[in-house]
Protein backbone atom coordinates (compact mmCIF):
# COMPACT_ATOMS: atom_id res chain seq x y z
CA UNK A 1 -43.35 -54.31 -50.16
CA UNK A 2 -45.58 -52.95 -52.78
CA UNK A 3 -47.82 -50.47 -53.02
CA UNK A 4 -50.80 -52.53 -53.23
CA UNK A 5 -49.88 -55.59 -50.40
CA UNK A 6 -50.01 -53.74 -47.37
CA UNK A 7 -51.63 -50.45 -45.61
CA UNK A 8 -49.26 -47.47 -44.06
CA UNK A 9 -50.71 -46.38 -41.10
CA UNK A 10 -49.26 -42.84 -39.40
CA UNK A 11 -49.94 -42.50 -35.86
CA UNK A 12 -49.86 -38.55 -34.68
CA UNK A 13 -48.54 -37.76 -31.60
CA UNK A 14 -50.59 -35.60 -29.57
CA UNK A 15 -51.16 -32.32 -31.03
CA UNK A 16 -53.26 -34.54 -34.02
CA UNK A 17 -53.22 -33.67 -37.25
CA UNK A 18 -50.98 -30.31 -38.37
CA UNK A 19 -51.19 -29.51 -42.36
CA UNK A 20 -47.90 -28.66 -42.69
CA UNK A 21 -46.69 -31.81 -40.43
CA UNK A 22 -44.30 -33.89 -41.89
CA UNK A 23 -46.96 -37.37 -41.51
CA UNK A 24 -49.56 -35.13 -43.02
CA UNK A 25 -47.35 -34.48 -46.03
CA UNK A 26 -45.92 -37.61 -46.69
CA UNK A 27 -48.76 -39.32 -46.13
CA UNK A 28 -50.05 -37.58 -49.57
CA UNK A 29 -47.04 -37.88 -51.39
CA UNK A 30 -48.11 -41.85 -50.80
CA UNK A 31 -51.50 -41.86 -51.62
CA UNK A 32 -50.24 -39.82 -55.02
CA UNK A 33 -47.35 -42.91 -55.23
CA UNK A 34 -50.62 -45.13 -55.23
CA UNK A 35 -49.95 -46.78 -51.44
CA UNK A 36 -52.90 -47.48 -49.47
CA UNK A 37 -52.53 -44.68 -46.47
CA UNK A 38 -54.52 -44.12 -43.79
CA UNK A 39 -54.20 -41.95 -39.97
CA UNK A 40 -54.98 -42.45 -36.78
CA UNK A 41 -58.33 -40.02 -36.58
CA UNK A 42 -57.96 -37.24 -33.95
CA UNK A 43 -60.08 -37.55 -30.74
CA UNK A 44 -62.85 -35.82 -29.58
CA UNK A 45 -62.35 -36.13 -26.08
CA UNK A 46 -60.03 -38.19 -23.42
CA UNK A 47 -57.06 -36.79 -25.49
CA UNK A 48 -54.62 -37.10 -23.06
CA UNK A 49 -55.93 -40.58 -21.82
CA UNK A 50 -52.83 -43.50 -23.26
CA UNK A 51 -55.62 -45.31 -22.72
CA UNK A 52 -57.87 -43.84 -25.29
CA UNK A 53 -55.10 -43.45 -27.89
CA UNK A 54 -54.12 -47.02 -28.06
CA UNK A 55 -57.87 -48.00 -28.76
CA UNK A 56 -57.98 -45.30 -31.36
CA UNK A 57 -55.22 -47.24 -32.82
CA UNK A 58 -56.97 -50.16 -32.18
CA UNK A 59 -59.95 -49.36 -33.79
CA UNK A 60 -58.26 -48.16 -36.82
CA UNK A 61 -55.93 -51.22 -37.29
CA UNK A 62 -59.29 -53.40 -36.89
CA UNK A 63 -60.80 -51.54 -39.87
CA UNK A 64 -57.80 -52.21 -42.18
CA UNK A 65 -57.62 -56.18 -44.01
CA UNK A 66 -54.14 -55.29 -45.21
CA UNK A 67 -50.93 -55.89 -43.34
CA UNK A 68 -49.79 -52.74 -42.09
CA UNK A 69 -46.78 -50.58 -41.66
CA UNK A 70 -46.55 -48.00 -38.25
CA UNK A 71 -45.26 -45.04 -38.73
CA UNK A 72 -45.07 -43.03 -35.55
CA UNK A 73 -44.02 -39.67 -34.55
CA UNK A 74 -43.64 -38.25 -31.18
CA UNK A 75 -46.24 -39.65 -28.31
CA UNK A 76 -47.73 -41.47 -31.44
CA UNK A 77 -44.35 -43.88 -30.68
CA UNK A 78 -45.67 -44.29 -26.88
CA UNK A 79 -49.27 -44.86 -27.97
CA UNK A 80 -47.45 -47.59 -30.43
CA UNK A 81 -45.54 -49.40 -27.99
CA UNK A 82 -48.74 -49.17 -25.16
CA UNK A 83 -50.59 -50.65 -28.01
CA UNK A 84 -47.99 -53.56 -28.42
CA UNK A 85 -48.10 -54.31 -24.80
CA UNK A 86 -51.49 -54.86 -25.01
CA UNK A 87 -53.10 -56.33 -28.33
CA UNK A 88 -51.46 -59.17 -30.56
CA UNK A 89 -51.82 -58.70 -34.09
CA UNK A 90 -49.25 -58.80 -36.85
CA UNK A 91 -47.91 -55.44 -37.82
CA UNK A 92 -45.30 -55.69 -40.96
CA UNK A 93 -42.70 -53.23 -39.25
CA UNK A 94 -42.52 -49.72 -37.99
CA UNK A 95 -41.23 -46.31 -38.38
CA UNK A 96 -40.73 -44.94 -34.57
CA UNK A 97 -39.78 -40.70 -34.82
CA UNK A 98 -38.11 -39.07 -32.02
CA UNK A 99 -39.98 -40.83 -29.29
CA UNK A 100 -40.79 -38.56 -26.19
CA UNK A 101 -39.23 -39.34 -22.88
CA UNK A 102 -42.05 -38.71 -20.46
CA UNK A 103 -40.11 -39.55 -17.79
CA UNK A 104 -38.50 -36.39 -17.71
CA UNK A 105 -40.44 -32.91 -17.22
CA UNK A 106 -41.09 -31.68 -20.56
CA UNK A 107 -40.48 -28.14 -22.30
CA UNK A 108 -43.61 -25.79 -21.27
CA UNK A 109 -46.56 -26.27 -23.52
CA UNK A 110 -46.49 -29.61 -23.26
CA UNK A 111 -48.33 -31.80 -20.45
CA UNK A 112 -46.68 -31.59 -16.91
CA UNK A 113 -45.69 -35.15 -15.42
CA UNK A 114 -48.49 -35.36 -13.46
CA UNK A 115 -50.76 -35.35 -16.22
CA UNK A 116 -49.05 -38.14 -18.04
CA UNK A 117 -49.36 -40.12 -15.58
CA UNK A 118 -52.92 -39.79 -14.33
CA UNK A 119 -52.95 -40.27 -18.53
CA UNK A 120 -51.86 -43.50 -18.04
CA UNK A 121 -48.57 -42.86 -19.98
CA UNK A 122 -46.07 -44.21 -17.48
CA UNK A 123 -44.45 -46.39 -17.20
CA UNK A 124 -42.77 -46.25 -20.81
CA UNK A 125 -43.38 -50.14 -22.02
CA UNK A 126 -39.38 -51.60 -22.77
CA UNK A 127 -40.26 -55.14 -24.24
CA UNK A 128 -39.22 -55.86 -27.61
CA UNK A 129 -41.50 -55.15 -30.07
CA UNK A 130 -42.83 -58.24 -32.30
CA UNK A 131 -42.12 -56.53 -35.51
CA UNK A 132 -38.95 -55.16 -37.24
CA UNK A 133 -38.65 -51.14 -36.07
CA UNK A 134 -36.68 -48.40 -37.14
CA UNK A 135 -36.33 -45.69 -33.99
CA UNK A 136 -35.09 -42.30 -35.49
CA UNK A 137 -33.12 -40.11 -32.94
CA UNK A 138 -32.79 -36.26 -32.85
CA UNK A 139 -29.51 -35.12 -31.22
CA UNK A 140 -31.14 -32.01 -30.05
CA UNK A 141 -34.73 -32.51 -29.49
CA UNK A 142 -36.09 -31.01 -26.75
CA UNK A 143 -38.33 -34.39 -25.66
CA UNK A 144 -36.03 -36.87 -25.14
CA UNK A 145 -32.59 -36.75 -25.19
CA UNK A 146 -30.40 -38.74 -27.62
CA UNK A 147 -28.89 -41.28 -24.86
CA UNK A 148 -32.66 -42.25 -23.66
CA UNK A 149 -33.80 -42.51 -27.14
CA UNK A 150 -31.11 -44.90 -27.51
CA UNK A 151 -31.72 -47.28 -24.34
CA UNK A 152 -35.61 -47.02 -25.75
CA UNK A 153 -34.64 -48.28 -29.09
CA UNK A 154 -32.04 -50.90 -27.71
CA UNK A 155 -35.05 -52.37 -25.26
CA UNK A 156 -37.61 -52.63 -28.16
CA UNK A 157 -34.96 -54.14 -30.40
CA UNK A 158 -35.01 -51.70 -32.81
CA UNK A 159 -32.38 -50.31 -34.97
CA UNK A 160 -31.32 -46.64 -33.79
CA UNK A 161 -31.67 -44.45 -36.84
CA UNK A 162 -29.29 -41.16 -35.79
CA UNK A 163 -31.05 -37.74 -37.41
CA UNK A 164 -28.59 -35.33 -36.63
CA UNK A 165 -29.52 -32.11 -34.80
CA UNK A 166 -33.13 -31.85 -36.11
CA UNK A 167 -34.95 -30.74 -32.68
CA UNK A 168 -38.19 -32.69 -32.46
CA UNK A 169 -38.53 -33.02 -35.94
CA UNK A 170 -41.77 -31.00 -36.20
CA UNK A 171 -43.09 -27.71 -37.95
CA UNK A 172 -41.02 -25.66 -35.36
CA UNK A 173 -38.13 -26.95 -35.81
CA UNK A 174 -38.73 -26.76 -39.80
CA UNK A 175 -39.93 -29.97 -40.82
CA UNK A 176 -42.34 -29.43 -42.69
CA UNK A 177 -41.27 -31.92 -45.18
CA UNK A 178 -39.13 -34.76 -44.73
CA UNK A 179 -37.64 -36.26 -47.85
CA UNK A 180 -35.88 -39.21 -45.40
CA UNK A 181 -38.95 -40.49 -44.44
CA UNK A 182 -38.82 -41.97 -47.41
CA UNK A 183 -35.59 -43.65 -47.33
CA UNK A 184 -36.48 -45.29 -44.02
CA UNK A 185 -39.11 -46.28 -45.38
CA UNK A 186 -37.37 -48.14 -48.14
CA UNK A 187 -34.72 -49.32 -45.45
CA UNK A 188 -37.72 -50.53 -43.50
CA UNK A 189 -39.09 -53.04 -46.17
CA UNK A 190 -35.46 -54.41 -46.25
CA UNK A 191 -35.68 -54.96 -42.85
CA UNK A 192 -39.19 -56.73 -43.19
CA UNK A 193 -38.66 -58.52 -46.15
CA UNK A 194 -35.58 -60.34 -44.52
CA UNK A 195 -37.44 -61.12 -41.55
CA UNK A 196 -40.25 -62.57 -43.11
């Protein structure tokens, strides 16, 4: 894959877009590489509606005439995998990052269970995915822990990336940038390019 035959979308979980984020930051080191990147716009209302997220996404891929690369970080990996449940088009391969496990209460600030699922977020969809994937796995993150991560990634037929002990892989737990991105990246064209 080169910079100029397909589009890299990022898809934000739900806290949007951060500055110091490590989708915001790589997504300009891209667009300064010369890659064609674009982001999932933040909503202005329904934000915790799954719903509303995967037609954001929606909307979005429908504006792009590239083929297109996912790369998803936190509930932006649930809105991805709604989104493949429920829309056919051909996506070139994506980057899943430390998936959520809303099964499970989550750490206070975020939504309570309840809310998730009058969001529409449960159940988690476990088909494969249509497209080569990459799920990278935190062995401390506070969302999901590394075992469910695991079963996620074995039921969407993706290849478990492990991260080490990076917590959720957000600004507070340091990240901020993420130089690796860019490897799986790289390890994700491999992946497509042999596929294809």
């Amino acid at each position: 894959m080169t910079a100029t035959t397909h589009t890299v979308l990022m898809v934000p979980g739900l806290r949007d877009h951060v500055a110091e984020h490590w989708q915001t930051l790589l997504q300009a080191e891209l667009q300064a590489q010369g890659h064609d990147v674009r982001c999932v716009p933040p909503l202005e209302h329904d934000k915790l509606s799954c719903a509303a997220r995967v037609a954001a996404l929606d909307a979005e891929l429908a504006d792009i005439d590239k083929p297109v690369v996912l790369v998803a970080h936190s509930a932006g990996v649930m809105i991805t995998v709604h989104w493949a449940a429920r829309h056919q088009r051909q996506i070139l391969g994506a980057l899943l990052v430390t998936p959520p496990d809303f099964a499970q209460p989550l750490p206070p600030g975020y939504p309570a269970p309840d809310a998730l699922v009058q969001g529409g977020w449960l159940p988690t969809p476990l088909a494969p995915l249509p497209f080569p994937t990459l799920v990278a796995a935190s062995g401390n993150d506070p969302l999901a822990s590394h075992a469910r991560v695991a079963e996620m990634a074995a039921a969407w037929g993706g290849r478990l990336v492990d991260l080490g002990n990076v917590g959720h892989l957000n600004p507070a737990a340091g990240y901020g940038p993420w130089p690796r991105a860019h490897d799986l990246l790289a390890e994700l064209g491999t992946l497509v390019t042999r596929d294809s």
